[in-house]
PDB file of N, CA and C in Angstrom:
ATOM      1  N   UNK A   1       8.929 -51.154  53.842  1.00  0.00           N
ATOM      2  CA  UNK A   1       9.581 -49.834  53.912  1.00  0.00           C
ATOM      3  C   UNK A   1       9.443 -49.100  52.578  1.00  0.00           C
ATOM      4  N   UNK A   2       9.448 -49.578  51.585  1.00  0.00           N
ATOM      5  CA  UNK A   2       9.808 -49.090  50.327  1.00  0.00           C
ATOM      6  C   UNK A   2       8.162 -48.944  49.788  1.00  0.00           C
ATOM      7  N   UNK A   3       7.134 -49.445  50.064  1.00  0.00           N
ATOM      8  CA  UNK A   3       5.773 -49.019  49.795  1.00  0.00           C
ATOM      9  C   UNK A   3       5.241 -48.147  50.893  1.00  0.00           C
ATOM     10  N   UNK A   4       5.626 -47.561  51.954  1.00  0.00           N
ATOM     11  CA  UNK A   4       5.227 -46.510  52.882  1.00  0.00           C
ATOM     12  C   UNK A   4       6.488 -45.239  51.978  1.00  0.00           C
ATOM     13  N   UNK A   5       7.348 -45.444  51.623  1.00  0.00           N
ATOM     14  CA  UNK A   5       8.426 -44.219  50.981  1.00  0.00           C
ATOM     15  C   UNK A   5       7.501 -44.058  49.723  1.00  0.00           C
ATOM     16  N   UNK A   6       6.336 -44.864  48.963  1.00  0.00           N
ATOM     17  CA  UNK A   6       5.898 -44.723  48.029  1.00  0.00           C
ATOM     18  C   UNK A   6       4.572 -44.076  48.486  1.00  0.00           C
ATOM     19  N   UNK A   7       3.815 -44.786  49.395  1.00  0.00           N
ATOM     20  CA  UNK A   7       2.733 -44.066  49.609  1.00  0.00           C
ATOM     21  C   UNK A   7       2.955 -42.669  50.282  1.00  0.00           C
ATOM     22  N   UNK A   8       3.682 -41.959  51.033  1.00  0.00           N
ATOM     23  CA  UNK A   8       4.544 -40.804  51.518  1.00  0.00           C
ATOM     24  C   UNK A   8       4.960 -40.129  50.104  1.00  0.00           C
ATOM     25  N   UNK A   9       5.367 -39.938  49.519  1.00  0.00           N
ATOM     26  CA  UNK A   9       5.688 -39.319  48.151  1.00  0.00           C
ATOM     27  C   UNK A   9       4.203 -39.410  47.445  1.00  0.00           C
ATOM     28  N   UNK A  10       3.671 -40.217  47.464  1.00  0.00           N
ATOM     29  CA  UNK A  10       2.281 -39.911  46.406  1.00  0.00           C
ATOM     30  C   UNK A  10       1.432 -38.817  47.590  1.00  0.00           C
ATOM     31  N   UNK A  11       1.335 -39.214  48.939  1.00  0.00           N
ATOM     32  CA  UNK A  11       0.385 -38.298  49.664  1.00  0.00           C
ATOM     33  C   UNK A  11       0.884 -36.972  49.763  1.00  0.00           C
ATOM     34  N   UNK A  12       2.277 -37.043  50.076  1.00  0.00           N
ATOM     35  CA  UNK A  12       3.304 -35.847  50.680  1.00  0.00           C
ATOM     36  C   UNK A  12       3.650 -34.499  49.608  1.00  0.00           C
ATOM     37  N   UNK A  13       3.980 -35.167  48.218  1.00  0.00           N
ATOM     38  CA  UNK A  13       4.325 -34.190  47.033  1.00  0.00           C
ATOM     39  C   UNK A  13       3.002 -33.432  47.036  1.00  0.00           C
ATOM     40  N   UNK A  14       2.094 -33.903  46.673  1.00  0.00           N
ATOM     41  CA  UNK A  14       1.075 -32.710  46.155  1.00  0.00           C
ATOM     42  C   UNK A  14       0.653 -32.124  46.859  1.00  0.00           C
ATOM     43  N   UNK A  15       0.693 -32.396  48.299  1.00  0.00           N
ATOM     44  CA  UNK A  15       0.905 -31.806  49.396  1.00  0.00           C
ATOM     45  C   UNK A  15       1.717 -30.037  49.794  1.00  0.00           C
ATOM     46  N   UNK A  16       2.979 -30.809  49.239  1.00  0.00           N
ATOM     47  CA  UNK A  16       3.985 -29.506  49.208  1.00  0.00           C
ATOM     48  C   UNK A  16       3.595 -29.204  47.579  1.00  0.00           C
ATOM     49  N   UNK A  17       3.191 -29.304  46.832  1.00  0.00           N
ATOM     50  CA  UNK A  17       2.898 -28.151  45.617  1.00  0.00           C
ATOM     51  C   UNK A  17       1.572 -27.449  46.122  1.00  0.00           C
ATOM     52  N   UNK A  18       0.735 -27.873  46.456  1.00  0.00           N
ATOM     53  CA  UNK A  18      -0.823 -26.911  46.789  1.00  0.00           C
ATOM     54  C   UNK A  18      -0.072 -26.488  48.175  1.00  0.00           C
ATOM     55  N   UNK A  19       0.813 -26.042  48.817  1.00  0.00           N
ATOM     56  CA  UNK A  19       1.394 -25.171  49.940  1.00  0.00           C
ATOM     57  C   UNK A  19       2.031 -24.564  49.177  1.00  0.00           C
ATOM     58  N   UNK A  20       3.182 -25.061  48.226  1.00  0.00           N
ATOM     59  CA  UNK A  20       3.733 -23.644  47.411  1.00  0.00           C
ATOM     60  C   UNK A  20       2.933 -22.744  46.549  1.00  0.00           C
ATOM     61  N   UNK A  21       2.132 -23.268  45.732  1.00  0.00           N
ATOM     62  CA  UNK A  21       0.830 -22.751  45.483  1.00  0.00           C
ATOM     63  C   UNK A  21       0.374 -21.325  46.019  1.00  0.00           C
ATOM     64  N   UNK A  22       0.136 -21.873  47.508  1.00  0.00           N
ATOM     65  CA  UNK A  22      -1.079 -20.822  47.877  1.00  0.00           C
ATOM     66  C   UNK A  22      -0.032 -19.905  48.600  1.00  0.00           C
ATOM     67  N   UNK A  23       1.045 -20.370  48.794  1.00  0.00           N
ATOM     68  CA  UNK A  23       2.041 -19.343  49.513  1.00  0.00           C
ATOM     69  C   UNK A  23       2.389 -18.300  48.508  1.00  0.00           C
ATOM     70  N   UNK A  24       2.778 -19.008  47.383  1.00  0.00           N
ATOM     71  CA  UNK A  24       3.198 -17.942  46.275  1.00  0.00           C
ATOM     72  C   UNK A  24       1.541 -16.812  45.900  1.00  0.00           C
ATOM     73  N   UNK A  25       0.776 -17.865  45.795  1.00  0.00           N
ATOM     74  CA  UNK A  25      -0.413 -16.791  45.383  1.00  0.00           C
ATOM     75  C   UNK A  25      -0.688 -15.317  46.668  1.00  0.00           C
ATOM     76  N   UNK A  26      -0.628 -16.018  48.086  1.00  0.00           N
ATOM     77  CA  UNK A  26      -0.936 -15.191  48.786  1.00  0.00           C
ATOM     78  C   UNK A  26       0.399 -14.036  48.883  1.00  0.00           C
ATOM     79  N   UNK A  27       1.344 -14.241  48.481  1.00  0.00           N
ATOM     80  CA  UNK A  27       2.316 -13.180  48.447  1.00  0.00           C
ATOM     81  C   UNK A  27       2.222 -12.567  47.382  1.00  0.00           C
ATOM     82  N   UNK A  28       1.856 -12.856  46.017  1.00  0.00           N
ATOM     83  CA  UNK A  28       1.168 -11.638  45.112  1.00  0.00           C
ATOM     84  C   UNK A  28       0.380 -11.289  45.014  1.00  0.00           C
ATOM     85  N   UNK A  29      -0.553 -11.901  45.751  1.00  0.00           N
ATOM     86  CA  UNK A  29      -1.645 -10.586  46.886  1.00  0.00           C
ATOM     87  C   UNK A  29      -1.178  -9.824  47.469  1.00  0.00           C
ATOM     88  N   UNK A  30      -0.245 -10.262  48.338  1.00  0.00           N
ATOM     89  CA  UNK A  30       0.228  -9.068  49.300  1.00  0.00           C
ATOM     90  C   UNK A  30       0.482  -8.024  48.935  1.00  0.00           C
ATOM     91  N   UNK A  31       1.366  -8.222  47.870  1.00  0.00           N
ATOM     92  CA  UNK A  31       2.612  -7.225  47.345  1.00  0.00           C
ATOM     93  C   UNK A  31       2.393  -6.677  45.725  1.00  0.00           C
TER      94      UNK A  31
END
C-alpha cells in the first residue's frame, strides 16, 4: 500500500503541476 501511495505521488504530482502550468499559461493567453 505504502509503495503504490509512493509511486501515485511521484507519477500523479507532476502531473498536476504541467496541468496547472498550461491552464495558467492558456488563461494569459486568453486574457
Amino acid at each position: 500500500y505504502d509503495l503504490s501511495v509512493k509511486k501515485f505521488m511521484e507519477i500523479g504530482l507532476p502531473f498536476m503541476g504541467i496541468f496547472l502550468i498550461i491552464s495558467s499559461f492558456y488563461l494569459w493567453i486568453r486574457y
